[in-house]
PDB file of N, CA and C in Angstrom:
ATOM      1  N   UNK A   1     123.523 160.748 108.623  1.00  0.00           N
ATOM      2  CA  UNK A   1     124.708 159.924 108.716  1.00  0.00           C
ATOM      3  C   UNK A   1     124.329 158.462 108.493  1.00  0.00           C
ATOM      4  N   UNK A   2     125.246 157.399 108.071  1.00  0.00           N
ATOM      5  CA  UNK A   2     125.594 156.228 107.459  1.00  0.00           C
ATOM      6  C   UNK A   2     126.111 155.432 108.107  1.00  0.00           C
ATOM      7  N   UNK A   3     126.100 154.531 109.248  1.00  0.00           N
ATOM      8  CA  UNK A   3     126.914 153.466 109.743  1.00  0.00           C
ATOM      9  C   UNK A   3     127.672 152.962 108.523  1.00  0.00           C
ATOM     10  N   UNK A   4     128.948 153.145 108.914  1.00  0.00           N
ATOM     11  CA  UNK A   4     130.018 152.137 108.287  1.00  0.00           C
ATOM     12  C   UNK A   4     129.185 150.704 107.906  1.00  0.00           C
ATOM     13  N   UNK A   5     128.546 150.195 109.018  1.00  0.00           N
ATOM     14  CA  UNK A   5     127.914 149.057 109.353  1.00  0.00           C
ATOM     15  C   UNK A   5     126.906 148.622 108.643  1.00  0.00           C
ATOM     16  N   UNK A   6     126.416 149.645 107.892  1.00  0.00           N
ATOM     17  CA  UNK A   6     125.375 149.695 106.793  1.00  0.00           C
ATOM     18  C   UNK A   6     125.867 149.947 105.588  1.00  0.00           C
ATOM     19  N   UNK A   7     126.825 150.766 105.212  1.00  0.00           N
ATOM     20  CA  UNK A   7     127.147 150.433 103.968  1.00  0.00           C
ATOM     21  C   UNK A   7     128.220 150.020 103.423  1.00  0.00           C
ATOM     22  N   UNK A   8     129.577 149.417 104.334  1.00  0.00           N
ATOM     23  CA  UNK A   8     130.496 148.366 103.892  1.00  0.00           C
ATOM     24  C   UNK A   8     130.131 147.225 103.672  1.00  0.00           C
ATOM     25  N   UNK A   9     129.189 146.464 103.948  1.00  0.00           N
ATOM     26  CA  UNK A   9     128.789 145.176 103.436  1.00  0.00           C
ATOM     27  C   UNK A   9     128.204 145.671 101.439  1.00  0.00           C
ATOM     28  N   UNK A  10     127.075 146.665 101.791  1.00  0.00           N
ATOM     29  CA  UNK A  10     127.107 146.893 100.603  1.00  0.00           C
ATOM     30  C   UNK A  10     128.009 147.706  99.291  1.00  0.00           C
ATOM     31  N   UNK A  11     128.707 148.090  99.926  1.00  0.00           N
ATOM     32  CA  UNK A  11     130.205 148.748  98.631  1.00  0.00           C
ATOM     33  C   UNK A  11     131.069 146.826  98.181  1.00  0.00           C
ATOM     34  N   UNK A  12     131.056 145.789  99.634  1.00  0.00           N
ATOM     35  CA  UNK A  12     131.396 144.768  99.258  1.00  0.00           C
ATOM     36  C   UNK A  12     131.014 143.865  98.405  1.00  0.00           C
ATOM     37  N   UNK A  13     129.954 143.901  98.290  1.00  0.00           N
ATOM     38  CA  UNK A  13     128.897 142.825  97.627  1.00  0.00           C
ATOM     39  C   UNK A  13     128.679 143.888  96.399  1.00  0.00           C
ATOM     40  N   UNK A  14     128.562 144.534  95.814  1.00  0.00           N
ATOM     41  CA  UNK A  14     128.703 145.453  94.924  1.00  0.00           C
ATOM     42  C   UNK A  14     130.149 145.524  94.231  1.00  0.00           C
ATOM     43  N   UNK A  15     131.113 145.744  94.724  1.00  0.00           N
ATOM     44  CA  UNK A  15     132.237 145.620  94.409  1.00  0.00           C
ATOM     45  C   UNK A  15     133.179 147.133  94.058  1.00  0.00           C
ATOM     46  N   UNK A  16     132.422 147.794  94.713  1.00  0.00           N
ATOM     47  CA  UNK A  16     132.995 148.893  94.945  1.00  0.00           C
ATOM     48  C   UNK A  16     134.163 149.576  96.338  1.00  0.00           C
ATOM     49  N   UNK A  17     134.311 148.161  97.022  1.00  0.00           N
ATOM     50  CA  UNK A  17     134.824 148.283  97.771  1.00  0.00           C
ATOM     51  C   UNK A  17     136.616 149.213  98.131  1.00  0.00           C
ATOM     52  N   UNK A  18     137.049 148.572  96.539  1.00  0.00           N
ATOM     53  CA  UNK A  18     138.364 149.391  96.768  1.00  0.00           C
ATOM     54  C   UNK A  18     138.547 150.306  96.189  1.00  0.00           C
ATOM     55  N   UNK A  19     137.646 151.082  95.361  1.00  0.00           N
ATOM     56  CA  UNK A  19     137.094 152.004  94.607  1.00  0.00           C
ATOM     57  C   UNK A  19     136.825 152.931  95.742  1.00  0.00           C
ATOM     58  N   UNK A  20     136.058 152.797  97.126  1.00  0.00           N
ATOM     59  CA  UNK A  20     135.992 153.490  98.199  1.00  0.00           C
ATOM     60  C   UNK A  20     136.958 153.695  98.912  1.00  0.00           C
ATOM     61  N   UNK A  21     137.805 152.737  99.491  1.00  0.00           N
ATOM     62  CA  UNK A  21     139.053 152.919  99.781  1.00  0.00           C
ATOM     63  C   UNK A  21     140.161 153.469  99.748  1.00  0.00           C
ATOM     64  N   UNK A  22     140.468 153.780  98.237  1.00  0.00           N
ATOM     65  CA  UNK A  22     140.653 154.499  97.550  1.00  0.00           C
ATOM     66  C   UNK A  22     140.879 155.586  97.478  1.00  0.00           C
ATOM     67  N   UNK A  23     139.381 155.967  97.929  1.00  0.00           N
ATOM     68  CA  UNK A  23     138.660 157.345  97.515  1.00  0.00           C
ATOM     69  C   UNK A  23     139.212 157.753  98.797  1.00  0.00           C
ATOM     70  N   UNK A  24     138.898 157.400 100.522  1.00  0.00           N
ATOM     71  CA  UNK A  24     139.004 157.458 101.180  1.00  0.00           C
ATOM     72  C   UNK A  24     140.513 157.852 101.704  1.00  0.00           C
ATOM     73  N   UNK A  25     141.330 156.801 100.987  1.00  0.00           N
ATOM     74  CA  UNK A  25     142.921 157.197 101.482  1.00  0.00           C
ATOM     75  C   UNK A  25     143.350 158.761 100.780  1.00  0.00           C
ATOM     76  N   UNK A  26     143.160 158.816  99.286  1.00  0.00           N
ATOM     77  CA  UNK A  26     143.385 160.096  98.988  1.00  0.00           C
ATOM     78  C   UNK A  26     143.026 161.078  99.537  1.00  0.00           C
ATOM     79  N   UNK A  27     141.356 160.933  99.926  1.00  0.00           N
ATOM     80  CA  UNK A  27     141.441 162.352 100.554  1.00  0.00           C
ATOM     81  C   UNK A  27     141.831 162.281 101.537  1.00  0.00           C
ATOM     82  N   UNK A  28     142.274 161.453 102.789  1.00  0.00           N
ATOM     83  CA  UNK A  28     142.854 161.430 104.098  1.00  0.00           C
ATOM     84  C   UNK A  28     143.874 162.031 104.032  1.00  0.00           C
ATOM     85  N   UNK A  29     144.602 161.673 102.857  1.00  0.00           N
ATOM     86  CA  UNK A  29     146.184 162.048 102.670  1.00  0.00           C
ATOM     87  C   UNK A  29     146.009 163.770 102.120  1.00  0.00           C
ATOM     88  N   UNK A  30     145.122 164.316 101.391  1.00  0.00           N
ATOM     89  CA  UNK A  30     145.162 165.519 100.694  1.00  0.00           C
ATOM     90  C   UNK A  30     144.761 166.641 101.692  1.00  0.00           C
ATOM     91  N   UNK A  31     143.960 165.678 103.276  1.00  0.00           N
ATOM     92  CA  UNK A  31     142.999 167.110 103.945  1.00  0.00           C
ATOM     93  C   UNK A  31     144.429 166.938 104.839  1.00  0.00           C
ATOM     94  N   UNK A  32     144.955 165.722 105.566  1.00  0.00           N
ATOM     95  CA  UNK A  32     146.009 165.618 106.091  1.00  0.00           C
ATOM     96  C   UNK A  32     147.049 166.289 105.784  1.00  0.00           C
ATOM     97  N   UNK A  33     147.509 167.009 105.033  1.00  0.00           N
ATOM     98  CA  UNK A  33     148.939 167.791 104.002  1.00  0.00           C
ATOM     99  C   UNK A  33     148.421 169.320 104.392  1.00  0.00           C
ATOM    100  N   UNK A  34     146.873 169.618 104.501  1.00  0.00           N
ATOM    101  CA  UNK A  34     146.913 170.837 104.733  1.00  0.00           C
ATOM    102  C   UNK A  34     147.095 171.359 106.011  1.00  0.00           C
ATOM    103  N   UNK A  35     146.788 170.256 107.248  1.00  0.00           N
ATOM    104  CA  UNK A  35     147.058 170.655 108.828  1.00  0.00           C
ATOM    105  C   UNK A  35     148.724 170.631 108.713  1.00  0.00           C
ATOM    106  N   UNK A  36     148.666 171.209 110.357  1.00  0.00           N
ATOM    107  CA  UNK A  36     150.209 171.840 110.560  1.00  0.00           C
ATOM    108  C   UNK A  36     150.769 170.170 110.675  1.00  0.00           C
ATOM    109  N   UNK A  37     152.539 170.628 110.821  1.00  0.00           N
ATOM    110  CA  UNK A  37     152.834 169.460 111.108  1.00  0.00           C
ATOM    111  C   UNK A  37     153.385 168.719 112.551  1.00  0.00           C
ATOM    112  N   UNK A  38     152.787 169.891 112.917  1.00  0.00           N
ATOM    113  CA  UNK A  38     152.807 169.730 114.572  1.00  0.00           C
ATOM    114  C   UNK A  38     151.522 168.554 115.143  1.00  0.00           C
ATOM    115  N   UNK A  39     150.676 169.097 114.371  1.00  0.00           N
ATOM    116  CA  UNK A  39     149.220 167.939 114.529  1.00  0.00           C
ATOM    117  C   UNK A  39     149.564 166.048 114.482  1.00  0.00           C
ATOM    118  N   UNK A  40     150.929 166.046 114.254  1.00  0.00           N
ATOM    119  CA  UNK A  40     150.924 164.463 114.247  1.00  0.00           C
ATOM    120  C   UNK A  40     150.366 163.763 113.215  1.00  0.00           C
ATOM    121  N   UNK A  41     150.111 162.439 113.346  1.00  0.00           N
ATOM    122  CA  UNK A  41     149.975 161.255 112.139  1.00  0.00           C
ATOM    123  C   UNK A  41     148.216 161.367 112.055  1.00  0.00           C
ATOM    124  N   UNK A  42     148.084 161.358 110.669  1.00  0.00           N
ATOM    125  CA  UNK A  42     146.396 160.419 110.779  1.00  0.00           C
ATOM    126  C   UNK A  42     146.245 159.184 110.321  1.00  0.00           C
ATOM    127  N   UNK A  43     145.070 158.794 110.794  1.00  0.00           N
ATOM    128  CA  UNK A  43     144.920 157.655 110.599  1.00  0.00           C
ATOM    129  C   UNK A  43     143.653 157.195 109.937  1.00  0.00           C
ATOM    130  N   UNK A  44     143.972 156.075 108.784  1.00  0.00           N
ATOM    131  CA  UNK A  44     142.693 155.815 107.610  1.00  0.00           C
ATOM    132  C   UNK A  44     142.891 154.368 108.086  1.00  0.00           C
ATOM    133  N   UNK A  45     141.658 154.012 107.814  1.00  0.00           N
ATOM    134  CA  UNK A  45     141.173 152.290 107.709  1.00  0.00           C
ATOM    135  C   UNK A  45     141.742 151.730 106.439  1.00  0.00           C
ATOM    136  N   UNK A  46     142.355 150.538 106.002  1.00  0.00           N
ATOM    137  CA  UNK A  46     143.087 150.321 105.019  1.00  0.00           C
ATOM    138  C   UNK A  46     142.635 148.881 104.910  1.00  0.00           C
ATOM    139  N   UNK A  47     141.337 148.343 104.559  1.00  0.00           N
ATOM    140  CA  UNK A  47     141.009 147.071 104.440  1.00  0.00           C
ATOM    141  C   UNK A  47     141.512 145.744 103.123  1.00  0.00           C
ATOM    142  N   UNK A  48     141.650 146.883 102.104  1.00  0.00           N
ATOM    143  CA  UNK A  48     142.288 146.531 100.905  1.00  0.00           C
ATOM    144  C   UNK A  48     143.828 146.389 101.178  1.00  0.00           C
ATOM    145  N   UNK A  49     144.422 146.053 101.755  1.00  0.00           N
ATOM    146  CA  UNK A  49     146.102 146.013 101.389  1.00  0.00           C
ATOM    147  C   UNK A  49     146.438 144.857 100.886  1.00  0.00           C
ATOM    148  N   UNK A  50     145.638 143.586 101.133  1.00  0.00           N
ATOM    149  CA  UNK A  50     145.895 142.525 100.326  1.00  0.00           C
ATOM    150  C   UNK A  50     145.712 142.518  98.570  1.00  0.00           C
ATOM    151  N   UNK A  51     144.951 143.781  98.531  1.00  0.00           N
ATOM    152  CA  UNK A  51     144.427 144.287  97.133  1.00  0.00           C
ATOM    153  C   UNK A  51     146.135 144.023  96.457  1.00  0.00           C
ATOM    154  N   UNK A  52     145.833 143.977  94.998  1.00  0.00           N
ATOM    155  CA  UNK A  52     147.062 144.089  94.073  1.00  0.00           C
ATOM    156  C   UNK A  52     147.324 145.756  94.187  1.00  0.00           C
ATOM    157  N   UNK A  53     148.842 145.670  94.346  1.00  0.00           N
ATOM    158  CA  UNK A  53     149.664 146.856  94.004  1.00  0.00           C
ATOM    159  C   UNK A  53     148.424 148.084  95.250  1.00  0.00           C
ATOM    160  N   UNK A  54     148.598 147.571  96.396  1.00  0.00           N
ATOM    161  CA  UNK A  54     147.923 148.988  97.388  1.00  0.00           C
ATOM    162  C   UNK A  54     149.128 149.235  97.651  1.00  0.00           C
ATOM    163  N   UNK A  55     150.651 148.830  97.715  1.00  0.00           N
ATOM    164  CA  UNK A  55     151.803 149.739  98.531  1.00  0.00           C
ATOM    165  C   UNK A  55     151.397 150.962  97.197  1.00  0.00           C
ATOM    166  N   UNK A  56     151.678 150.114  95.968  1.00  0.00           N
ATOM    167  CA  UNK A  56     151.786 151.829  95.014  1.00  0.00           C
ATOM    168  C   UNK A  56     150.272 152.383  95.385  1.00  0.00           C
ATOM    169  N   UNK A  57     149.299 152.012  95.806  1.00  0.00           N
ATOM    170  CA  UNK A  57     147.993 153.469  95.847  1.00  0.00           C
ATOM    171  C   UNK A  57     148.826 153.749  96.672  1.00  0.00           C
ATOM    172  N   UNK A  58     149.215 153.388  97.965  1.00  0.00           N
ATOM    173  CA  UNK A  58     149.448 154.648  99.234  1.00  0.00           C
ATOM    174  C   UNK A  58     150.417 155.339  99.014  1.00  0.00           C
ATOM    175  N   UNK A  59     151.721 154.922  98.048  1.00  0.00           N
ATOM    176  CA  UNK A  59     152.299 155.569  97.643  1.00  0.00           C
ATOM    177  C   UNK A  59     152.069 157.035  96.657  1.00  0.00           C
ATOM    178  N   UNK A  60     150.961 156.659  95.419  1.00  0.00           N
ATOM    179  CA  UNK A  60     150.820 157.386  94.375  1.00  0.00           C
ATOM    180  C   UNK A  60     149.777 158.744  95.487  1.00  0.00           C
ATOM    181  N   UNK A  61     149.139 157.909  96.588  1.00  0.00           N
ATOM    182  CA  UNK A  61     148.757 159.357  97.520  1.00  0.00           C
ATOM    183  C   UNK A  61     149.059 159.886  98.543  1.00  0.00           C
ATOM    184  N   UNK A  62     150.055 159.560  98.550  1.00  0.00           N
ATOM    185  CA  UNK A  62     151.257 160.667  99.406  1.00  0.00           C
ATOM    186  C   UNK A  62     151.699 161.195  98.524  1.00  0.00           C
ATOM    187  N   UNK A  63     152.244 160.996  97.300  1.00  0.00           N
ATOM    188  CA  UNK A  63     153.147 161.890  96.137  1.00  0.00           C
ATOM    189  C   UNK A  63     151.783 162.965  95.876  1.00  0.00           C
ATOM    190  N   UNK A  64     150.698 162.217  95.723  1.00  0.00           N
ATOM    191  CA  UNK A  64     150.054 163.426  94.861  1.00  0.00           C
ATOM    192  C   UNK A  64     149.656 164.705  96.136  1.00  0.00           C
ATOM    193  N   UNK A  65     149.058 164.040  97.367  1.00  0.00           N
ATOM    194  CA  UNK A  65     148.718 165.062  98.203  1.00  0.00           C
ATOM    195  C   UNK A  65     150.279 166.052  99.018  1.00  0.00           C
ATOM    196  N   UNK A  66     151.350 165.279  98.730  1.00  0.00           N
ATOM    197  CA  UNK A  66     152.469 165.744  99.645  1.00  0.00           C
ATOM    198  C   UNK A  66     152.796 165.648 101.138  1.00  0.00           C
ATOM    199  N   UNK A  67     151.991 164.204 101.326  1.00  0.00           N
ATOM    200  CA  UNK A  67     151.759 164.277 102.734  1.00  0.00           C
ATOM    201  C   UNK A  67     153.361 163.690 103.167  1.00  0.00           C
ATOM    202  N   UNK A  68     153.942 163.728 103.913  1.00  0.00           N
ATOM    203  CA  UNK A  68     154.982 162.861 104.971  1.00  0.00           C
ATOM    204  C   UNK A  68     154.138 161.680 104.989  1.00  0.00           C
ATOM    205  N   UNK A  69     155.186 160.704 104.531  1.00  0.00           N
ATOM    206  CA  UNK A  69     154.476 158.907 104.984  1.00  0.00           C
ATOM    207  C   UNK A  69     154.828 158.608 106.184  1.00  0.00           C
ATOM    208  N   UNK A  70     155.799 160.168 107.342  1.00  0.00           N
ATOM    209  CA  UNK A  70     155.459 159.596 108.403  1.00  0.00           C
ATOM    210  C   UNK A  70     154.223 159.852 109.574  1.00  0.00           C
ATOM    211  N   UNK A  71     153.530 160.962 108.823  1.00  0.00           N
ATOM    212  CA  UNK A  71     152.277 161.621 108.828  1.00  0.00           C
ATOM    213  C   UNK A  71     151.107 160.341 108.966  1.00  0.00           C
ATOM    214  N   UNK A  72     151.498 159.594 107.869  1.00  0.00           N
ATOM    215  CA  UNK A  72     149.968 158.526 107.778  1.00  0.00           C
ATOM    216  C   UNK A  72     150.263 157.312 108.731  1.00  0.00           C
ATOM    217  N   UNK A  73     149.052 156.734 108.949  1.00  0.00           N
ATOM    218  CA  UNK A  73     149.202 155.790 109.694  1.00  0.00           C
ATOM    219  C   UNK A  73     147.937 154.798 109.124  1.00  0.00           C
ATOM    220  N   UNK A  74     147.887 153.438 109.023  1.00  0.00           N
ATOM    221  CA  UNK A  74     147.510 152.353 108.241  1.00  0.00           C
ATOM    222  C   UNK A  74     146.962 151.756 109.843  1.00  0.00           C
ATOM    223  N   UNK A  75     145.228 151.690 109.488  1.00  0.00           N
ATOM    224  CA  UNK A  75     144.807 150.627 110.204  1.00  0.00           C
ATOM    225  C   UNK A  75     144.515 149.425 109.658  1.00  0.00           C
ATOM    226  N   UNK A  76     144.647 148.314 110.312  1.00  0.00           N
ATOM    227  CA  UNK A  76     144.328 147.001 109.445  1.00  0.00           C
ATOM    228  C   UNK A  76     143.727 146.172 110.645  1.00  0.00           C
ATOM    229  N   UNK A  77     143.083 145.025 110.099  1.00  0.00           N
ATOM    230  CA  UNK A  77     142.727 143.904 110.657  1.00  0.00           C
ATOM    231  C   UNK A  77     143.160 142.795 110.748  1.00  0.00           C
ATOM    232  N   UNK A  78     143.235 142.250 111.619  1.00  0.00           N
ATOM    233  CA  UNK A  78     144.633 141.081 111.388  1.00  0.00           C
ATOM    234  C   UNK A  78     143.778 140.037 110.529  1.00  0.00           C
ATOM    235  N   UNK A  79     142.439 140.033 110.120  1.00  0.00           N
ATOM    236  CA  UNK A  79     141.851 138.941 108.907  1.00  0.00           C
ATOM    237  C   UNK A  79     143.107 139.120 107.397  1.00  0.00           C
ATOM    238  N   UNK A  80     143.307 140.591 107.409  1.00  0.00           N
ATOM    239  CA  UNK A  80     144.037 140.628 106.439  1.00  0.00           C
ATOM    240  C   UNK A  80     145.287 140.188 106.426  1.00  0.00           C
ATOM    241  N   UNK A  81     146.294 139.856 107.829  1.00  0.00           N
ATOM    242  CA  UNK A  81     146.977 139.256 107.304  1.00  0.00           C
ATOM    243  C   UNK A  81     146.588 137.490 107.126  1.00  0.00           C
ATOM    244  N   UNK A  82     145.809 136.832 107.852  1.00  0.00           N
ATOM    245  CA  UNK A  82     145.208 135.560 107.934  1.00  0.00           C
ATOM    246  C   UNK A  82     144.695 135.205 106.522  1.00  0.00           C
ATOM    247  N   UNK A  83     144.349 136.435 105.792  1.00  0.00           N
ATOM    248  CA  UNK A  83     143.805 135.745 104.603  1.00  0.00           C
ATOM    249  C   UNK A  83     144.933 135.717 103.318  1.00  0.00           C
ATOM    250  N   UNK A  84     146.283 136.648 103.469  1.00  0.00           N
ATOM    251  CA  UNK A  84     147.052 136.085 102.354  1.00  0.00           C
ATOM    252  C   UNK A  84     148.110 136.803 102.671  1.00  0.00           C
ATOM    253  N   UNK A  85     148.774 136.019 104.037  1.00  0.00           N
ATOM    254  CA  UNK A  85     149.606 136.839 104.567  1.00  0.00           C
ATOM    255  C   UNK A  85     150.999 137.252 104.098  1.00  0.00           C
ATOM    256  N   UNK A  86     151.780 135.976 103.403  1.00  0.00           N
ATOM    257  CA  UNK A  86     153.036 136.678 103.071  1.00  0.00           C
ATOM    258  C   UNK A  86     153.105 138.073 102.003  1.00  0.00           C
ATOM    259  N   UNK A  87     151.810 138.161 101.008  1.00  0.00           N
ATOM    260  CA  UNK A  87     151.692 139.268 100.042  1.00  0.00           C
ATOM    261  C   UNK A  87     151.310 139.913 101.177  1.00  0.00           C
ATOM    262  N   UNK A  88     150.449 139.979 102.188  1.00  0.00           N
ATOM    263  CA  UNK A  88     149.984 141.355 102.794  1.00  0.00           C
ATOM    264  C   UNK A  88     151.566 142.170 103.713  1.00  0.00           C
ATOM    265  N   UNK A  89     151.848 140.777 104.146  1.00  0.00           N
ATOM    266  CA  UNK A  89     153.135 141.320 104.915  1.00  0.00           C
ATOM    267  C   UNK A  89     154.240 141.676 104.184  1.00  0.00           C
ATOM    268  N   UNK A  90     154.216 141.545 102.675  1.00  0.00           N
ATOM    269  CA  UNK A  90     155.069 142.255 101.900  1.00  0.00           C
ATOM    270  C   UNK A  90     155.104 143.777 101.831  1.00  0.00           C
ATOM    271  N   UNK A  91     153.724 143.891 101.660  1.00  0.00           N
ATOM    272  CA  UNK A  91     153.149 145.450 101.209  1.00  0.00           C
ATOM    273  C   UNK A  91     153.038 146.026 102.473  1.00  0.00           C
ATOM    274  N   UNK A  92     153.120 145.702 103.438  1.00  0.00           N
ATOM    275  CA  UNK A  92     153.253 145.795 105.036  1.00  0.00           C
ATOM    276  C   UNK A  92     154.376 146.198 105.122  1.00  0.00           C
ATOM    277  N   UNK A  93     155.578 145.612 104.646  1.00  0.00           N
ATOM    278  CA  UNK A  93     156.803 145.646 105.151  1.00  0.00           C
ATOM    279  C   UNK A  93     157.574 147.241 103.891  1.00  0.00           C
ATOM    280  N   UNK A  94     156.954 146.924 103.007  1.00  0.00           N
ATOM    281  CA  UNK A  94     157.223 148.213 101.756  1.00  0.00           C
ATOM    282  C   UNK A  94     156.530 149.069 102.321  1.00  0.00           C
ATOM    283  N   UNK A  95     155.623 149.322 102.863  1.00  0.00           N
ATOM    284  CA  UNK A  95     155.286 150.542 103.237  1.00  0.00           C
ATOM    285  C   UNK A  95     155.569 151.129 104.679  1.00  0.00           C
ATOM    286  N   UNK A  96     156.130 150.443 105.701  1.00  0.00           N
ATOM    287  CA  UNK A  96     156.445 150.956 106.727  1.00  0.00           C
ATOM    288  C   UNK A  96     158.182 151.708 106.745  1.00  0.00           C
ATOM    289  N   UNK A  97     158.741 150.405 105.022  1.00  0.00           N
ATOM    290  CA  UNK A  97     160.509 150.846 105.253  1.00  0.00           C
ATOM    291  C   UNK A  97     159.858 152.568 104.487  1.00  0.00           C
ATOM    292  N   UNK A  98     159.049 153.154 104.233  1.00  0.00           N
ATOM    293  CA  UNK A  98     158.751 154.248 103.693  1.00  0.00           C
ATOM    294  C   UNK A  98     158.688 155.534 104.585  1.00  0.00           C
ATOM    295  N   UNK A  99     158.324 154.560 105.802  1.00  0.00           N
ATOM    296  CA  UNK A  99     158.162 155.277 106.646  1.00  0.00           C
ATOM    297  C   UNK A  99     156.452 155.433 107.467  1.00  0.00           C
ATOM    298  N   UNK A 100     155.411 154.994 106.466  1.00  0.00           N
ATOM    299  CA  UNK A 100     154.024 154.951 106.793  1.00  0.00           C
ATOM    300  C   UNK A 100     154.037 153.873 108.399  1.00  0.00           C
ATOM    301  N   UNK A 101     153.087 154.360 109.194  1.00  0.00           N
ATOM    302  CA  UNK A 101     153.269 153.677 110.259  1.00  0.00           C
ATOM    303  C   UNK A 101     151.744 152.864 110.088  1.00  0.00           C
ATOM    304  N   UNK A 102     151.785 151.534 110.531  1.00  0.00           N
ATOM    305  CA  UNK A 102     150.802 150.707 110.638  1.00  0.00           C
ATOM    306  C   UNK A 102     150.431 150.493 111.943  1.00  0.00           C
ATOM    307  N   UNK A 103     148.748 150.347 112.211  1.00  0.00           N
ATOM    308  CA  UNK A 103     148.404 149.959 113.547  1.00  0.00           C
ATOM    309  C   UNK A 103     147.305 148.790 112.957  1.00  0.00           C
ATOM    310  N   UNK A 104     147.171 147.787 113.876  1.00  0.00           N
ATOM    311  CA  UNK A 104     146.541 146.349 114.139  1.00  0.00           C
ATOM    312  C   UNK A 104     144.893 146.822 114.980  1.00  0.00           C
ATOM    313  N   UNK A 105     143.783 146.917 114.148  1.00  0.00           N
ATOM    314  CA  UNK A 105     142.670 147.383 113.987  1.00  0.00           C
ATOM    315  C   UNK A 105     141.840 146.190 114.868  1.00  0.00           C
ATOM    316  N   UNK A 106     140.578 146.950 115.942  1.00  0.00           N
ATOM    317  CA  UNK A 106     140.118 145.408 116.455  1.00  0.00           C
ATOM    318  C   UNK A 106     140.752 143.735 116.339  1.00  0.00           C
ATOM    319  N   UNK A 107     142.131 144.265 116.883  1.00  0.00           N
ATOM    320  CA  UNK A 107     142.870 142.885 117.418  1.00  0.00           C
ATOM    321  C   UNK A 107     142.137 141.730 117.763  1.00  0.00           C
ATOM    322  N   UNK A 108     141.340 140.481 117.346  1.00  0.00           N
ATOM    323  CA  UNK A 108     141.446 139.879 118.230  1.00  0.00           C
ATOM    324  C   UNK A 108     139.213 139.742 117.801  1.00  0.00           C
ATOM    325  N   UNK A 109     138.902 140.781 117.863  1.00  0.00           N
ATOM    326  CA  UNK A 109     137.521 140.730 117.474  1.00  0.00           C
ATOM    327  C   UNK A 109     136.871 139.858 116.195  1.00  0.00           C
ATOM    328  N   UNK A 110     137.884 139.764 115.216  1.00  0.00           N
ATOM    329  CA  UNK A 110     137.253 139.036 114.291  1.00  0.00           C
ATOM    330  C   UNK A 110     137.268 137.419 114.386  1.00  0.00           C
ATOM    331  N   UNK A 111     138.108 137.205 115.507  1.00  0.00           N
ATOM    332  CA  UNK A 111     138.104 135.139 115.679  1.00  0.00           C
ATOM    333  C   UNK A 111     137.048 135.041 115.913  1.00  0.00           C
ATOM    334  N   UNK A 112     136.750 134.125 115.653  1.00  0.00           N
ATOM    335  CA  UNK A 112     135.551 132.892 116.016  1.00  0.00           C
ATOM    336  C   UNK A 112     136.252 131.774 116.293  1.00  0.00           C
ATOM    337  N   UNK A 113     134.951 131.366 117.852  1.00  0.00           N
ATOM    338  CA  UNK A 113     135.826 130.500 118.720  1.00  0.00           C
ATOM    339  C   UNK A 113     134.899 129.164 117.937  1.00  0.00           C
TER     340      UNK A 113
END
């Protein structure tokens, strides 16, 4: 096994970062579609949403896997909205009227005092 901690700096600095992300939401959404739907929402790390056009990825992977967007659930970091917030809170706001539910990821951990 791989600490996150060890290789998100390097997918960043590489630039493979939303290329992983990516990779990551689809299959969340494709293994997610096969549990019952009694099992409730899952939940993926979503660091890219400030990325261009991520409402359409999360969109284009719910259509392709068939998941319920009220199934998924979006973690984020509030850096992301601090770093370009009215676009993030756009794609924030398009993807929750969808129905995708968002949660606020280590609140509070990334300030520096």
């Amino acid at each position: 096994m791989i600490s996150p901690a060890d290789f998100i700096p390097i997918a960043e600095e590489t630039g493979l970062i939303n290329q992983l992300g990516e990779w990551v939401l689809t299959t969340a959404c494709r293994e997610a579609a096969t549990w019952p739907t009694t099992s409730g929402s899952r939940s993926t790390s979503r660091r890219a949403v400030q990325e261009r056009h991520a409402g359409l990825k999360v969109i284009a992977a719910l259509a392709a896997s068939g998941l319920a967007a009220g199934r998924l659930e979006l973690e984020i970091t509030e850096a992301v909205l601090i770093r370009d917030d009215d676009a993030a809170l756009a794609i924030l706001h398009q993807l929750r009227d969808i129905g995708v539910r968002i949660a606020l990821d280590d609140f509070g951990t990334a300030i520096r005092r």
